[in-house]
C-alpha atoms as a PDB file:
ATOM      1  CA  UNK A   1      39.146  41.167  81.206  1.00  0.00           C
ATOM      2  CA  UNK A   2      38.786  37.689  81.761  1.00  0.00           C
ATOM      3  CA  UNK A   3      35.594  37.428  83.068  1.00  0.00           C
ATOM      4  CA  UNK A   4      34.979  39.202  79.960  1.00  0.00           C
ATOM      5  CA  UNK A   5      36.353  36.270  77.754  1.00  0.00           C
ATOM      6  CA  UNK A   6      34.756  33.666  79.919  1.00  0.00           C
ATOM      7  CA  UNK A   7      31.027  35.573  79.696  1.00  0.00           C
ATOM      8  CA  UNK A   8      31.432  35.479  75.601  1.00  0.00           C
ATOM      9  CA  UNK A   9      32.393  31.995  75.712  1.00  0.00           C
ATOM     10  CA  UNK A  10      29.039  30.839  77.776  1.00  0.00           C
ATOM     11  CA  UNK A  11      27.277  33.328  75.182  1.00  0.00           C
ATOM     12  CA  UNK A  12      28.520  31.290  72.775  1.00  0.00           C
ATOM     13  CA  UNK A  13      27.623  27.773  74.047  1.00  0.00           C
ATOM     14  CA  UNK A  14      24.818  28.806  75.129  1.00  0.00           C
ATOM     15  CA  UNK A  15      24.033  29.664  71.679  1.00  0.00           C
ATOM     16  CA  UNK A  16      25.197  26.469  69.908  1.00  0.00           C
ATOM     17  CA  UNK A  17      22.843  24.815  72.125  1.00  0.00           C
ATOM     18  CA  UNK A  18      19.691  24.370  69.955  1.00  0.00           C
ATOM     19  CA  UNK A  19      22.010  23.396  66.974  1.00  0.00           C
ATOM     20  CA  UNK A  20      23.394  20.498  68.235  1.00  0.00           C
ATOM     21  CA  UNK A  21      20.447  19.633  70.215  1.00  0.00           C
ATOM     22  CA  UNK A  22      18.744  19.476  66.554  1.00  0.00           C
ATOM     23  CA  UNK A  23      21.946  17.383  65.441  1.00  0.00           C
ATOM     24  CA  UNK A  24      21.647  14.990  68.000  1.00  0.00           C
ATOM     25  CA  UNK A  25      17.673  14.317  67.851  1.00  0.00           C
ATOM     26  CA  UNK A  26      18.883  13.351  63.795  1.00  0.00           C
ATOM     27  CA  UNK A  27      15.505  13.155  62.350  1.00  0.00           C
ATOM     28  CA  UNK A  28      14.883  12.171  58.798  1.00  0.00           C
ATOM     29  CA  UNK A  29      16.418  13.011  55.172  1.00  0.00           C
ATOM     30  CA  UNK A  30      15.205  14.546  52.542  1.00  0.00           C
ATOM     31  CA  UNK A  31      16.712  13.849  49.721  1.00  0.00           C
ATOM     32  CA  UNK A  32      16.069  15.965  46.481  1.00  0.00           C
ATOM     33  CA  UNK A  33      17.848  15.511  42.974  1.00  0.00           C
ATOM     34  CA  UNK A  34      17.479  17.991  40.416  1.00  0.00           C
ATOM     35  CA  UNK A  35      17.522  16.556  37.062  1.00  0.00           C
ATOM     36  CA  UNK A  36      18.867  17.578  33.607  1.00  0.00           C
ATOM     37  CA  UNK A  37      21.650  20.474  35.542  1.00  0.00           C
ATOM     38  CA  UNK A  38      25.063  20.664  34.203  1.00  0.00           C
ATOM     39  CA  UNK A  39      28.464  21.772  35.430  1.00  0.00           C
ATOM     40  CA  UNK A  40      27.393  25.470  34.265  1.00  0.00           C
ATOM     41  CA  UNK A  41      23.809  25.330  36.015  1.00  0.00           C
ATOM     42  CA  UNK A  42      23.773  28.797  38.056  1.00  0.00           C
ATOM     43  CA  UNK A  43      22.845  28.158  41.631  1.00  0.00           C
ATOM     44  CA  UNK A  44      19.877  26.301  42.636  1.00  0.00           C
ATOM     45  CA  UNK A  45      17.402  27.655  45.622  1.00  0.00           C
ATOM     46  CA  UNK A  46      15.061  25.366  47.850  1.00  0.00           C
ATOM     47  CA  UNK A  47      12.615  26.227  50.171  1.00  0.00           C
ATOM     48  CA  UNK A  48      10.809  24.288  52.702  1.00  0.00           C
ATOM     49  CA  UNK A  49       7.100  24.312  54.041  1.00  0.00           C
ATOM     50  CA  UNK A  50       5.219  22.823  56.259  1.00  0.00           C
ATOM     51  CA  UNK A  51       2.004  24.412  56.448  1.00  0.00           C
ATOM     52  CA  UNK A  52      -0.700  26.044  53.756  1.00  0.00           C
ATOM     53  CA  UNK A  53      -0.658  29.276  55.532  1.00  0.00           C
ATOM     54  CA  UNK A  54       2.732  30.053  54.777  1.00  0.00           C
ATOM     55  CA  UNK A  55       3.447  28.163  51.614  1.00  0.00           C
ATOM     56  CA  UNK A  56       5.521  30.181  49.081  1.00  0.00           C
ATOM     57  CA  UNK A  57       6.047  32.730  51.426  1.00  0.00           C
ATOM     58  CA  UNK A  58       8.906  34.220  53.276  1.00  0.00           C
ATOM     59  CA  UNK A  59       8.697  31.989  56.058  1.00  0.00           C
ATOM     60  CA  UNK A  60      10.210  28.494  55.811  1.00  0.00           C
ATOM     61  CA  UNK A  61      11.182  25.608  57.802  1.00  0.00           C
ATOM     62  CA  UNK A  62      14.230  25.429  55.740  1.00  0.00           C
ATOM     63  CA  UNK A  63      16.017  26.854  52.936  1.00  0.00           C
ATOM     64  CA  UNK A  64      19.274  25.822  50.900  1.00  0.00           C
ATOM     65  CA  UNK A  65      21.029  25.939  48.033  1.00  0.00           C
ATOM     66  CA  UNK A  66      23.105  23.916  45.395  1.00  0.00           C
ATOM     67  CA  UNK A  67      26.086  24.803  42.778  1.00  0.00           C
ATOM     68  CA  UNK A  68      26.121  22.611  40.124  1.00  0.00           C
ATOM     69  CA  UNK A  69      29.466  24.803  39.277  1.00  0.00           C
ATOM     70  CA  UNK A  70      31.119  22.640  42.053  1.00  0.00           C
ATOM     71  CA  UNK A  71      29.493  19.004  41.494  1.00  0.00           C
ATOM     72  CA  UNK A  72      26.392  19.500  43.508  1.00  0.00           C
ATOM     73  CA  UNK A  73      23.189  17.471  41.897  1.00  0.00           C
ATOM     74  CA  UNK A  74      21.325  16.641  44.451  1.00  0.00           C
ATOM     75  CA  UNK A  75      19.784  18.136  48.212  1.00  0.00           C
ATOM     76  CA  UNK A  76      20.442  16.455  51.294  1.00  0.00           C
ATOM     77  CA  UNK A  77      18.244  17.742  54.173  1.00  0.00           C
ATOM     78  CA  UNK A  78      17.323  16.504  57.711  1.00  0.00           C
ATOM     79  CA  UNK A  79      14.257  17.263  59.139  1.00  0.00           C
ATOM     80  CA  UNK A  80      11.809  16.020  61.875  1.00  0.00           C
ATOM     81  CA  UNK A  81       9.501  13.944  60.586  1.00  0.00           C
ATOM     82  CA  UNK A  82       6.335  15.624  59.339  1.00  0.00           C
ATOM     83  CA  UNK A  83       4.226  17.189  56.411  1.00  0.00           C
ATOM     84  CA  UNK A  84       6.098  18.925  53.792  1.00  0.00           C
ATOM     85  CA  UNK A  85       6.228  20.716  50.614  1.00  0.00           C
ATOM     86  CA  UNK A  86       9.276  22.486  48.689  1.00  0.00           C
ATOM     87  CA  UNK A  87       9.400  24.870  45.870  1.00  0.00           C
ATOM     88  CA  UNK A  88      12.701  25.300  43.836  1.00  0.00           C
ATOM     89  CA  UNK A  89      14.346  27.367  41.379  1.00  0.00           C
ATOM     90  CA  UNK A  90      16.976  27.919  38.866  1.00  0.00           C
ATOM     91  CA  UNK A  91      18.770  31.305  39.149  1.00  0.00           C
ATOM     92  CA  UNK A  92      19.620  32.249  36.256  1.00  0.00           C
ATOM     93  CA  UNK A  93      20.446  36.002  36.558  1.00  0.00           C
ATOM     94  CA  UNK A  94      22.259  35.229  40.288  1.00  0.00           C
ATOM     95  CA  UNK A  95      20.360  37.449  41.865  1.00  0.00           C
ATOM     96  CA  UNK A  96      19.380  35.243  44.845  1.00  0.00           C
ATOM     97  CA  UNK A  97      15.579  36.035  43.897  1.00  0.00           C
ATOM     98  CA  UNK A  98      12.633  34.240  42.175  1.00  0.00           C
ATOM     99  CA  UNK A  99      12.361  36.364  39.306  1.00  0.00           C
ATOM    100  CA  UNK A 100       8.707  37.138  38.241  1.00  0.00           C
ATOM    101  CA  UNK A 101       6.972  39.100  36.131  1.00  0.00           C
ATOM    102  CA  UNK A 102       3.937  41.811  36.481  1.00  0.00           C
ATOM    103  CA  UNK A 103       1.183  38.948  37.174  1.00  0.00           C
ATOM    104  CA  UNK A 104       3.792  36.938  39.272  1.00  0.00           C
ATOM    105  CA  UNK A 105       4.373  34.301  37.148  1.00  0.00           C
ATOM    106  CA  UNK A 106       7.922  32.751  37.190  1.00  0.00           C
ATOM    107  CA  UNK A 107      10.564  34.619  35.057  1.00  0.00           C
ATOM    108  CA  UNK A 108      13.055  31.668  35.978  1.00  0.00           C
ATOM    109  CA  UNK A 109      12.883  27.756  35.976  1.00  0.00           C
ATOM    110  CA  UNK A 110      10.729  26.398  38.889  1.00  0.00           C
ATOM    111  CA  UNK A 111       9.760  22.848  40.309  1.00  0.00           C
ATOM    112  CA  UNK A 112       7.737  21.702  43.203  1.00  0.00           C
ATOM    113  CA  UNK A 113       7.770  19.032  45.631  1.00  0.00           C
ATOM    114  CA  UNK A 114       5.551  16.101  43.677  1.00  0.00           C
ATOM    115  CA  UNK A 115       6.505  17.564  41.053  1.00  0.00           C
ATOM    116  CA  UNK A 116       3.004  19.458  41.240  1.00  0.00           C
ATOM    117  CA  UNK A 117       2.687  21.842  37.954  1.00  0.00           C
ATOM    118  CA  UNK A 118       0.001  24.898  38.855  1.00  0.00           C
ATOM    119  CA  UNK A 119      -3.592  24.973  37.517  1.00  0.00           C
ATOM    120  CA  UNK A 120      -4.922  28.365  37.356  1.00  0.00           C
ATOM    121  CA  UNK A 121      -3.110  30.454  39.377  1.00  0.00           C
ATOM    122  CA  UNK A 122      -0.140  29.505  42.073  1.00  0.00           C
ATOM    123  CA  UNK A 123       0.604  25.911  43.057  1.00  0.00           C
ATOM    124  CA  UNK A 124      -1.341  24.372  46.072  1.00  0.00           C
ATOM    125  CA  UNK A 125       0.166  23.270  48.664  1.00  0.00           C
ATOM    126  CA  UNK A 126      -2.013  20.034  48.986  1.00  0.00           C
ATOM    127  CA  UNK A 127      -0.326  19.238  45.616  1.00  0.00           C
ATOM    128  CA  UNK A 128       2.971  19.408  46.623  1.00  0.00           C
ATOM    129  CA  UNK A 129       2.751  17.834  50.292  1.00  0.00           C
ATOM    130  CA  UNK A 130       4.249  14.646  51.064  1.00  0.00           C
ATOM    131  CA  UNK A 131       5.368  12.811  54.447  1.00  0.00           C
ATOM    132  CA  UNK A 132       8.630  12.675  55.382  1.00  0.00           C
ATOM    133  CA  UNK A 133       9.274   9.676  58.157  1.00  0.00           C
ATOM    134  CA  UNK A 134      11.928   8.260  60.145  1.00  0.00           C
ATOM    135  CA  UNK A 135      12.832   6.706  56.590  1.00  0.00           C
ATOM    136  CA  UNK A 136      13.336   9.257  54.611  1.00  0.00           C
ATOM    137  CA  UNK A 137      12.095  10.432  51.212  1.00  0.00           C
ATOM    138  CA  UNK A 138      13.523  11.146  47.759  1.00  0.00           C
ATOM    139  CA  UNK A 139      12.150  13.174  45.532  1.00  0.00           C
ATOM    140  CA  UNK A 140      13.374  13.906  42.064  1.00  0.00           C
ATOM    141  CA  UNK A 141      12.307  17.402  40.215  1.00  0.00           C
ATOM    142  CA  UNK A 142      12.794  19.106  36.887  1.00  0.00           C
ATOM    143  CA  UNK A 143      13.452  22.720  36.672  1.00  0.00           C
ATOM    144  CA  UNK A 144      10.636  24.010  33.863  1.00  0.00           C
ATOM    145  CA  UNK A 145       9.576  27.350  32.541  1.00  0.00           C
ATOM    146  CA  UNK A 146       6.114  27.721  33.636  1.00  0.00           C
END
């Protein structure tokens, strides 16, 4: 029974690993304010890129989210320095989804990285890359209706 205890304990080191690892290289922040949100903003969602292929996709080096409900403004992320791009959204239904219509186009409010606005179809992600280094980076968007 022991051993037992013991073997979940290395399990669960040995799983912590790569997180502190990560917290101990540090790396650089990204720091993203969302303008114009008050104290009864629903929830806001960020996601983080950093290549075209996979670009407002499912994939992402990062995703978090904000409640303006409890004081929250702003994004605080650390990442390794590198190319980036971010997409963001207002969810106003708190369903935890980008809502869309038939054709895809945003239901909800949306901002990008750059704040890079679409041009005939979906936002690039050549618009909305920037470089994060050692630094850091701040970024201020505005949720819009597209």
């Amino acid at each position: 029974m022991a051993s037992g205890f013991t073997t979940r304990r290395v399990v669960a080191a040995l799983l912590l690993l790569p997180m502190l690892a990560l917290a101990d290289e540090g790396g650089a922040i990204l720091n993203v304010s969302v303008e114009g949100l008050s104290d009864d903003s629903p929830k806001v969602y960020l996601s983080v890129y950093d290549n075209d292929d996979d670009w407002l996709g499912e994939r992402t080096v990062l995703t978090a989210v904000i409640d303006p409900a409890a004081g929250q403004r702003h994004f605080e992320l650390r990442l390794p320095p590198g190319s980036y791009a971010f997409s963001a959204y207002l969810d106003v239904n708190g369903n935890g989804e980008l809502d869309s219509n038939f054709i895809g186009i945003p239901k909800e409010p949306v901002a990008l990285s750059n704040n890079a606005r679409p041009r005939f179809g979906p936002p690039k992600f050549k618009d909305a890359r920037f470089e994060l280094g050692e630094a850091g980076v701040s970024q201020q968007i505005q949720l819009t209706d597209i």
